[in-house]
PDB file of N, CA and C in Angstrom:
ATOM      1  N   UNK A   1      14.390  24.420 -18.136  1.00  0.00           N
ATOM      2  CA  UNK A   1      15.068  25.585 -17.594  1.00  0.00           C
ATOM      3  C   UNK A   1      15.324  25.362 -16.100  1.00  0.00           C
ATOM      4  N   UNK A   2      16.420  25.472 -15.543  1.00  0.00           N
ATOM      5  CA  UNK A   2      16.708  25.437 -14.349  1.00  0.00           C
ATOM      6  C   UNK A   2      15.965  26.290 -13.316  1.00  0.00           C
ATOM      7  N   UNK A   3      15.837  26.628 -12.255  1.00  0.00           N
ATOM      8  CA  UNK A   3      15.665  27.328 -11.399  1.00  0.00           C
ATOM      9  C   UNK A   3      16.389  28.524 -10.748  1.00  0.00           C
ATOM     10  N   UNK A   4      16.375  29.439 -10.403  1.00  0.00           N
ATOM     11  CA  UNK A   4      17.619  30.338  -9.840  1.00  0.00           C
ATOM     12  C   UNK A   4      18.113  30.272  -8.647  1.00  0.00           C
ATOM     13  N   UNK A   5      19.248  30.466  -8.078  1.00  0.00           N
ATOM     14  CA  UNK A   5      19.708  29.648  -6.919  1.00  0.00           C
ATOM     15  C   UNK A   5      19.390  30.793  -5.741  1.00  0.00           C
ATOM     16  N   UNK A   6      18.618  29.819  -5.072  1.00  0.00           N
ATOM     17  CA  UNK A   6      18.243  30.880  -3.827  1.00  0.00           C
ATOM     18  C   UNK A   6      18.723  29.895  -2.409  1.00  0.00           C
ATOM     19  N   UNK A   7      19.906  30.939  -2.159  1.00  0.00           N
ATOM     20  CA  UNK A   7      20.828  30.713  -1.291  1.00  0.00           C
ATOM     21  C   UNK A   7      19.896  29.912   0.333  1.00  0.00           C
ATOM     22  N   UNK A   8      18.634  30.878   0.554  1.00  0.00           N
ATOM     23  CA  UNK A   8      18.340  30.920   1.410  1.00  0.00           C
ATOM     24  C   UNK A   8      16.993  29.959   1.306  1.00  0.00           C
ATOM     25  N   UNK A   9      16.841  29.561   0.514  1.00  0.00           N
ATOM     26  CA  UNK A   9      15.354  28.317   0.421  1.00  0.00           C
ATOM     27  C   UNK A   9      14.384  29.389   0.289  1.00  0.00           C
ATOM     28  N   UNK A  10      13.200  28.910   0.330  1.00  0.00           N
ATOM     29  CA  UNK A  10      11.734  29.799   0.393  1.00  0.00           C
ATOM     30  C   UNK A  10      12.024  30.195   1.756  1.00  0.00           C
ATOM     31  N   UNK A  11      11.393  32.113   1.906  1.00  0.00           N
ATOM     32  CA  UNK A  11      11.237  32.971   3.124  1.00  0.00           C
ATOM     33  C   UNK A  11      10.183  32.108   3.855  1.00  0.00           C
ATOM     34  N   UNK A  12      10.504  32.148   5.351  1.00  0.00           N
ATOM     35  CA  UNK A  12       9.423  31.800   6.345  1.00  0.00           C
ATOM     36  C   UNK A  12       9.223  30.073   6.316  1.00  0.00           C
ATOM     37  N   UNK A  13      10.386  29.147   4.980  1.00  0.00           N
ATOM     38  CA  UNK A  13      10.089  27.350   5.526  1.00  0.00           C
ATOM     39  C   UNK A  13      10.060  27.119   6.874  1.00  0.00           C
ATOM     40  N   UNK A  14      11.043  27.659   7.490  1.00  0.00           N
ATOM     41  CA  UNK A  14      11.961  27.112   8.519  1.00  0.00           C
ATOM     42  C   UNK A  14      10.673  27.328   9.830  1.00  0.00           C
ATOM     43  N   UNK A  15      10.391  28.469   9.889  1.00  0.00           N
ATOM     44  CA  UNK A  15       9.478  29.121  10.400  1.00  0.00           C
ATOM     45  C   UNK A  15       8.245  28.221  10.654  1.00  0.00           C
ATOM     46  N   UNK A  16       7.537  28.396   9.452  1.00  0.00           N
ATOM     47  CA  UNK A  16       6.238  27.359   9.360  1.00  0.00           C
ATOM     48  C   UNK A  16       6.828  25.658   9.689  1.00  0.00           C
ATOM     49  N   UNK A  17       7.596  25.131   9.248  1.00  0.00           N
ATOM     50  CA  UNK A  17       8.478  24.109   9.824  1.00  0.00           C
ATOM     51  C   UNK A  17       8.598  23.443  11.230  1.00  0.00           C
ATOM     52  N   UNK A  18       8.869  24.560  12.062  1.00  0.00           N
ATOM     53  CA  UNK A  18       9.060  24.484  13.468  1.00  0.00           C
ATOM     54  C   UNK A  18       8.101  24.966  14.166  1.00  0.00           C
ATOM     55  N   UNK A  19       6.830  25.864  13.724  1.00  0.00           N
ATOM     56  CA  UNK A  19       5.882  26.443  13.986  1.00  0.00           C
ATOM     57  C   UNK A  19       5.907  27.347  14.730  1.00  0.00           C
ATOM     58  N   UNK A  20       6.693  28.396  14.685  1.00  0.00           N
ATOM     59  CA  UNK A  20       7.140  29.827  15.091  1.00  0.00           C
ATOM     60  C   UNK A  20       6.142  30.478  14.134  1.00  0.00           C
ATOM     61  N   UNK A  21       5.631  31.856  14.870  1.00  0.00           N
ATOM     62  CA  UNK A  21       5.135  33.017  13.703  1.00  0.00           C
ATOM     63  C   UNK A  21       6.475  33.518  12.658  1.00  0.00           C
ATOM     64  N   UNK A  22       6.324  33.850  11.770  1.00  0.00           N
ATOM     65  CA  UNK A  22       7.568  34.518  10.692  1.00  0.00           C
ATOM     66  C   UNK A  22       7.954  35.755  11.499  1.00  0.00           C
ATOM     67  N   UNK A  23       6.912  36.474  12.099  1.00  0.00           N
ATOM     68  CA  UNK A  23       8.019  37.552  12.846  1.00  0.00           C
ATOM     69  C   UNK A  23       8.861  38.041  14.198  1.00  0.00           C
ATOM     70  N   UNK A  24       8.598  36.050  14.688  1.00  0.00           N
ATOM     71  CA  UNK A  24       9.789  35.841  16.039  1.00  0.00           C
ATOM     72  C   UNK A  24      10.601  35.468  15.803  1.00  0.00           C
ATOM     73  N   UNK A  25      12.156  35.969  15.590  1.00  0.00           N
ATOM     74  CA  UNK A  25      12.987  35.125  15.868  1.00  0.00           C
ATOM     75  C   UNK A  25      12.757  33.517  16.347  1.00  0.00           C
ATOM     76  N   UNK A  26      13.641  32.788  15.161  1.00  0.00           N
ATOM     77  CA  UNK A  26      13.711  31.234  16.068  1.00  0.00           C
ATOM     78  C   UNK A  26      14.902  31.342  17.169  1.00  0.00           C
ATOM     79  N   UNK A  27      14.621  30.851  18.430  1.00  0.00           N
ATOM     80  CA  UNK A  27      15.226  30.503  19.413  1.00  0.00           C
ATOM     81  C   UNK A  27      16.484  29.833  18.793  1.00  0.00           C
ATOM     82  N   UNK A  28      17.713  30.282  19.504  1.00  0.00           N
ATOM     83  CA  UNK A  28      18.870  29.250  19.428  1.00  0.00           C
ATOM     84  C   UNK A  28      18.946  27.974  19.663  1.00  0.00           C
ATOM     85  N   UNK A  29      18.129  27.589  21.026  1.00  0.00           N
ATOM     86  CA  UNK A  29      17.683  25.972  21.755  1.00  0.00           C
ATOM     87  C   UNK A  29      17.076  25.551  20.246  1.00  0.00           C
ATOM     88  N   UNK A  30      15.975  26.160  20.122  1.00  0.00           N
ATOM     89  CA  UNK A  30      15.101  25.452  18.625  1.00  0.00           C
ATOM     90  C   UNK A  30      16.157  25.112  17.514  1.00  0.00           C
ATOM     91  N   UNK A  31      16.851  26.247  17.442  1.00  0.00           N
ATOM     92  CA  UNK A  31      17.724  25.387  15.878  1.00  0.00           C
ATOM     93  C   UNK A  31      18.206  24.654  15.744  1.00  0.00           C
ATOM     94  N   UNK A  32      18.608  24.734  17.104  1.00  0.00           N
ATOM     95  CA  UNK A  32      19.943  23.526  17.359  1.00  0.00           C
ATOM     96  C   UNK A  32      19.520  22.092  17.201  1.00  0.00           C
ATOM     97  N   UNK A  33      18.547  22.124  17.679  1.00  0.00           N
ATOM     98  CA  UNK A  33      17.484  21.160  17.650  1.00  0.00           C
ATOM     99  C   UNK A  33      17.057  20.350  16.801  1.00  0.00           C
ATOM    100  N   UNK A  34      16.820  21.501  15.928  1.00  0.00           N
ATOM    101  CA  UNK A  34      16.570  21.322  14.487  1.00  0.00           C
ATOM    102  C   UNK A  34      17.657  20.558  13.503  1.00  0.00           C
ATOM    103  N   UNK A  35      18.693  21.210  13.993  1.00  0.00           N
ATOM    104  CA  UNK A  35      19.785  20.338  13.154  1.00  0.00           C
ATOM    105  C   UNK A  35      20.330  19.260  13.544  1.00  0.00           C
ATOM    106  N   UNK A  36      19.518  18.461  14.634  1.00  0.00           N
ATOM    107  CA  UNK A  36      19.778  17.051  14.452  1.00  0.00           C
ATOM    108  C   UNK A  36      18.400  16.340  14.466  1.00  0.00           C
ATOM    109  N   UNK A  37      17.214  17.280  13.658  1.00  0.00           N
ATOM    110  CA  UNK A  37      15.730  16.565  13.068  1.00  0.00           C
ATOM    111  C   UNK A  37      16.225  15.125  12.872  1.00  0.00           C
ATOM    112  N   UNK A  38      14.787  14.400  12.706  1.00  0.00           N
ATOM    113  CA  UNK A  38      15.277  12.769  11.973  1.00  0.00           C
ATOM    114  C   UNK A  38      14.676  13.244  10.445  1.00  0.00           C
ATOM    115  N   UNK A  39      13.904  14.760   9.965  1.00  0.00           N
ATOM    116  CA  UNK A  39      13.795  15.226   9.005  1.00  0.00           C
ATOM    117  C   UNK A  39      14.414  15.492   8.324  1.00  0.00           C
ATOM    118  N   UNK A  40      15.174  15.063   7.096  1.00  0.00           N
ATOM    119  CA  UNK A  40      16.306  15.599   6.707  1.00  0.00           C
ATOM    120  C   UNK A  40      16.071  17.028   6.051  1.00  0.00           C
ATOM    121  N   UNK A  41      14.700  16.932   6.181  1.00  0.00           N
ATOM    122  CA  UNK A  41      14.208  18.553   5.111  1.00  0.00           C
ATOM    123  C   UNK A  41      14.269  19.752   6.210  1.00  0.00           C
ATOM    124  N   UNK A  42      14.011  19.177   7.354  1.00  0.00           N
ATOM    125  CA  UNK A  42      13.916  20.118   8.728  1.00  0.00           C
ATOM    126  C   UNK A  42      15.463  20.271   8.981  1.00  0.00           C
ATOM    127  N   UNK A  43      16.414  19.077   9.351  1.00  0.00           N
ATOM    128  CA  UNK A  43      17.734  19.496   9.386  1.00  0.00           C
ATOM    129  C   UNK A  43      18.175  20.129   8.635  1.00  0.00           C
ATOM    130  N   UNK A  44      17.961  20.129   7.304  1.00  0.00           N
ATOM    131  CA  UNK A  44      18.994  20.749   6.127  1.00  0.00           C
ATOM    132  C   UNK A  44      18.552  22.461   6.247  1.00  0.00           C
ATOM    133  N   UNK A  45      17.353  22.735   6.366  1.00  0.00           N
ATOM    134  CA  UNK A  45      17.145  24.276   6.274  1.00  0.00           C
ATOM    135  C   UNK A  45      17.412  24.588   8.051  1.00  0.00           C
ATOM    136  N   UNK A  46      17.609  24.248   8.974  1.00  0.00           N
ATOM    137  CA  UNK A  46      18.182  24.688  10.066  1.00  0.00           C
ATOM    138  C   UNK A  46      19.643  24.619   9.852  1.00  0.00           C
ATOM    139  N   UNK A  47      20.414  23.566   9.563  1.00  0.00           N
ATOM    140  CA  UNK A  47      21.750  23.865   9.268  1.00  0.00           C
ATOM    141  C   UNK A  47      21.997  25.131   7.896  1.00  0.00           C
ATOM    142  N   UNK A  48      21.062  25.320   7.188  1.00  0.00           N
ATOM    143  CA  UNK A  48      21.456  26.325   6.177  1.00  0.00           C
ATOM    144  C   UNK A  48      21.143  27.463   7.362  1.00  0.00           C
ATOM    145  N   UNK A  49      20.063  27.306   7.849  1.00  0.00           N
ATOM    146  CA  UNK A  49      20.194  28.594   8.720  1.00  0.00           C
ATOM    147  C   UNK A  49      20.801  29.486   9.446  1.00  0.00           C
ATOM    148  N   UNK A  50      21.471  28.355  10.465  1.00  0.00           N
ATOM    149  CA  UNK A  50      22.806  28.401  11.352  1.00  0.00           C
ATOM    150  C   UNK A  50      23.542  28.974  10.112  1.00  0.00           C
ATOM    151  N   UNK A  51      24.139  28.610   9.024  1.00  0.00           N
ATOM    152  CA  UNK A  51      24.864  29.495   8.385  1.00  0.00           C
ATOM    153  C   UNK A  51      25.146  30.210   8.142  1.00  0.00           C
ATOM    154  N   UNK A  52      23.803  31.041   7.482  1.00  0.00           N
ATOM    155  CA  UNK A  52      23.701  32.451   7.041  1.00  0.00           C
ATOM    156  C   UNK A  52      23.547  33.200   7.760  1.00  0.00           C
ATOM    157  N   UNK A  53      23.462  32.947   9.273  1.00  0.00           N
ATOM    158  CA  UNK A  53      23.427  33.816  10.176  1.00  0.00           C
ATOM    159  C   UNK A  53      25.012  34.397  10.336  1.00  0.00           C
ATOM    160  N   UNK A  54      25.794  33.900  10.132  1.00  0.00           N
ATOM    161  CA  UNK A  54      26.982  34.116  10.059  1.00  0.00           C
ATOM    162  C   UNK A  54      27.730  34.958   8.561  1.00  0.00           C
ATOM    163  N   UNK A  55      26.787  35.065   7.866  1.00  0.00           N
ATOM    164  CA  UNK A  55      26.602  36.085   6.625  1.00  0.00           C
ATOM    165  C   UNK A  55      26.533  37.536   6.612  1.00  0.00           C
ATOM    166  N   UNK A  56      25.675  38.249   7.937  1.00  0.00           N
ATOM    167  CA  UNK A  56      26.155  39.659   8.092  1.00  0.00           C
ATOM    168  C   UNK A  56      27.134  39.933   8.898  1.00  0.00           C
ATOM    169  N   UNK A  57      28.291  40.230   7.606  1.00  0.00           N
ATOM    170  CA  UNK A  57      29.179  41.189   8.298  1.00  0.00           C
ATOM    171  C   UNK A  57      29.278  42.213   8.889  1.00  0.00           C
ATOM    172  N   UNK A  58      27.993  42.858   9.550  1.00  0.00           N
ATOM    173  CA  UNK A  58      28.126  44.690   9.499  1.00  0.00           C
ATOM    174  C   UNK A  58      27.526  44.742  11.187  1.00  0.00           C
ATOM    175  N   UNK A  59      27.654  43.705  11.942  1.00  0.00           N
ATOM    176  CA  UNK A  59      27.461  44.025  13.390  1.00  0.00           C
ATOM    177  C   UNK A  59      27.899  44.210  13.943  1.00  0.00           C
ATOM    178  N   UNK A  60      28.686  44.435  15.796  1.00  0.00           N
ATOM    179  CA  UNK A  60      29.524  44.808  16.521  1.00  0.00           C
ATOM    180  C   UNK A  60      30.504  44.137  16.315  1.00  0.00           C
ATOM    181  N   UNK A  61      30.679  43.411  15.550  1.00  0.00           N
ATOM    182  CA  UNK A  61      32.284  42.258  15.755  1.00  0.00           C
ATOM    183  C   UNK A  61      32.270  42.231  14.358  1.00  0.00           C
ATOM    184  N   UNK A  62      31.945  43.347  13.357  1.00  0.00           N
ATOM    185  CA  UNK A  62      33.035  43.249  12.356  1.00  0.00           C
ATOM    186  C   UNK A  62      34.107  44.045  12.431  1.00  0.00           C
ATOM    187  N   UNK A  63      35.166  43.465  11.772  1.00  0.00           N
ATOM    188  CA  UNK A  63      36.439  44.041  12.093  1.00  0.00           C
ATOM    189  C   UNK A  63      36.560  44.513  10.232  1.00  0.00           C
ATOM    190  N   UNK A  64      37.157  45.776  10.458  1.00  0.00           N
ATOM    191  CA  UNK A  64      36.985  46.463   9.183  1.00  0.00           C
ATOM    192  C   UNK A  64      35.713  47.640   8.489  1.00  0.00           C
ATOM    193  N   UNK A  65      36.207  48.044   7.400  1.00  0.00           N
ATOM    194  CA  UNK A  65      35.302  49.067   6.945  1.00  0.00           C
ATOM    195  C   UNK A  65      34.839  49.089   5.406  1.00  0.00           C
ATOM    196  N   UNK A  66      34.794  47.283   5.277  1.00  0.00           N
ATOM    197  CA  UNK A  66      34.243  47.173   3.892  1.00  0.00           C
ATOM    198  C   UNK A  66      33.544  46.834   3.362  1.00  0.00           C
ATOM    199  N   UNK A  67      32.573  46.873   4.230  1.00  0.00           N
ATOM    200  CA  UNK A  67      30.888  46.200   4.610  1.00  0.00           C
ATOM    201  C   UNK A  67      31.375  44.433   4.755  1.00  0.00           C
ATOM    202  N   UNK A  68      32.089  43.777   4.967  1.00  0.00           N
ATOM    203  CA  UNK A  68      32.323  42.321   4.776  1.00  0.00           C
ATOM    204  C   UNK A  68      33.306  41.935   3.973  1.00  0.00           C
ATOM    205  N   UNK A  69      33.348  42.978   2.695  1.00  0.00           N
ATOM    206  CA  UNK A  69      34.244  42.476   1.407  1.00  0.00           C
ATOM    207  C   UNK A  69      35.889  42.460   1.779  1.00  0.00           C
ATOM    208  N   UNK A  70      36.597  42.098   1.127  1.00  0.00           N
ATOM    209  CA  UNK A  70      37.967  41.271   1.518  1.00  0.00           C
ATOM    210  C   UNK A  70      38.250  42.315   0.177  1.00  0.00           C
ATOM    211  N   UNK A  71      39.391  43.426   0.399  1.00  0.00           N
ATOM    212  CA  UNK A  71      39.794  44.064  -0.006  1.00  0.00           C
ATOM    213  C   UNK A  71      41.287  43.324  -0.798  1.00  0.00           C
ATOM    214  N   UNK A  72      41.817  42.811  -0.612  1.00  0.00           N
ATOM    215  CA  UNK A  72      43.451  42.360  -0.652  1.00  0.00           C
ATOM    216  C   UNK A  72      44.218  43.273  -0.230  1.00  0.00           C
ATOM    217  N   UNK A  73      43.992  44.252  -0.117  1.00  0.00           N
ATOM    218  CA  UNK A  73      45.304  45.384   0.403  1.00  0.00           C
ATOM    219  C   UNK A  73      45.480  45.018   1.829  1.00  0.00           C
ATOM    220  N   UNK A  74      46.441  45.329   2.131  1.00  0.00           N
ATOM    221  CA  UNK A  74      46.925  45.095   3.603  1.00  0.00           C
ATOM    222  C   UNK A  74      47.527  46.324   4.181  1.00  0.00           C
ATOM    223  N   UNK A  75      46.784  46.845   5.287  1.00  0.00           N
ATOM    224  CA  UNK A  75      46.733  48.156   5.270  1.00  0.00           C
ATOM    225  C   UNK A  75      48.526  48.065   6.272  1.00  0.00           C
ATOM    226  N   UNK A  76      48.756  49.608   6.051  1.00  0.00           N
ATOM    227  CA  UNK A  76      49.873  50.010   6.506  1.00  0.00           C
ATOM    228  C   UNK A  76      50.721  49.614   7.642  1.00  0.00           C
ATOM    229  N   UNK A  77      49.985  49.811   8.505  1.00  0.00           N
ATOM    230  CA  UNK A  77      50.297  49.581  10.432  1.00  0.00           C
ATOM    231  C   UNK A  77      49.929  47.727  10.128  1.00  0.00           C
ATOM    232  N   UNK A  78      49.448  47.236   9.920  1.00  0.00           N
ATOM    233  CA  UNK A  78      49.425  46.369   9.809  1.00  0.00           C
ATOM    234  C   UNK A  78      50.846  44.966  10.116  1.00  0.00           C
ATOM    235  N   UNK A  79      51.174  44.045  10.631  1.00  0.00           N
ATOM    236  CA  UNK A  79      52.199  43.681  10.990  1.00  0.00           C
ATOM    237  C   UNK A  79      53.041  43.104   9.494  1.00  0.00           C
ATOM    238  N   UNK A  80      51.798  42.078   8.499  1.00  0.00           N
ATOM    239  CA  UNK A  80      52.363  42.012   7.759  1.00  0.00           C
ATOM    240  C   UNK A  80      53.186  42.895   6.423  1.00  0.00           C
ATOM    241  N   UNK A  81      52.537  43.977   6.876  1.00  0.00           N
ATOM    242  CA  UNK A  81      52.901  44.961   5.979  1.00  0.00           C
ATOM    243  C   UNK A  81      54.381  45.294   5.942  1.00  0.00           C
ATOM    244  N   UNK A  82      55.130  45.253   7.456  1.00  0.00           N
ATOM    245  CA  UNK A  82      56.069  45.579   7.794  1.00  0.00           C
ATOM    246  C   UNK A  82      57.192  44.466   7.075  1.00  0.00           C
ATOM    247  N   UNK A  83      57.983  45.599   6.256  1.00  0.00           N
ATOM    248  CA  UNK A  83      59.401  44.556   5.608  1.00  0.00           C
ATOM    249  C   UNK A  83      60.852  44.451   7.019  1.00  0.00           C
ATOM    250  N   UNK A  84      60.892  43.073   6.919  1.00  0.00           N
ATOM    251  CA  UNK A  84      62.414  43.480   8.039  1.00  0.00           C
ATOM    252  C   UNK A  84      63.546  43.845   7.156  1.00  0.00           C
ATOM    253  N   UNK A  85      64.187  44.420   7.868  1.00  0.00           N
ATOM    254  CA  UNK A  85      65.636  45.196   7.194  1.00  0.00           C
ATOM    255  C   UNK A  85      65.515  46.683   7.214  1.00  0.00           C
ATOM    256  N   UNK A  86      64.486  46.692   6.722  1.00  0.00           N
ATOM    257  CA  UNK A  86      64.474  48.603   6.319  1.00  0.00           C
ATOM    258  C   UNK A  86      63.935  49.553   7.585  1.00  0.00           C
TER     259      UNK A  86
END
């Protein structure tokens, strides 16, 4: 039987990894860091990291009101919306 896919590896690797407590934030300097380990087990869950940080849509710089999700509609005022001619 396979395993179920967990996007994010085991909670707290990265953490115990780099030897941060689980409830400090890792430093930006540290990750970065991290993702050029000579570990490839240490690089790979810092580069997954760096990723998913980029996964919540719902902070000051989302643009929109659909928690993240990609609606297809293209709202009104919108430029592409606009037909030329009419």
């Amino acid at each position: 039987m396979t395993k179920p896919f967990r996007p994010g590896g085991r909670k707290g690797k990265l953490h115990r990894e780099l030897g941060i407590p689980e409830g400090q934030k890792i430093p930006k300097a540290r990750l970065k860091a991290a993702e050029h380990s000579s570990n490839p087990e240490v690089r790979r869950d810092a580069i997954r990291a760096d990723t998913m940080e980029h996964w919540n849509h719902t902070g000051p710089h989302h643009h929109g009101h659909h928690g993240g999700r990609a609606t297809g509609v293209i709202p009104r005022n919108h430029p592409a919306s606009v037909h030329p001619g009419k």
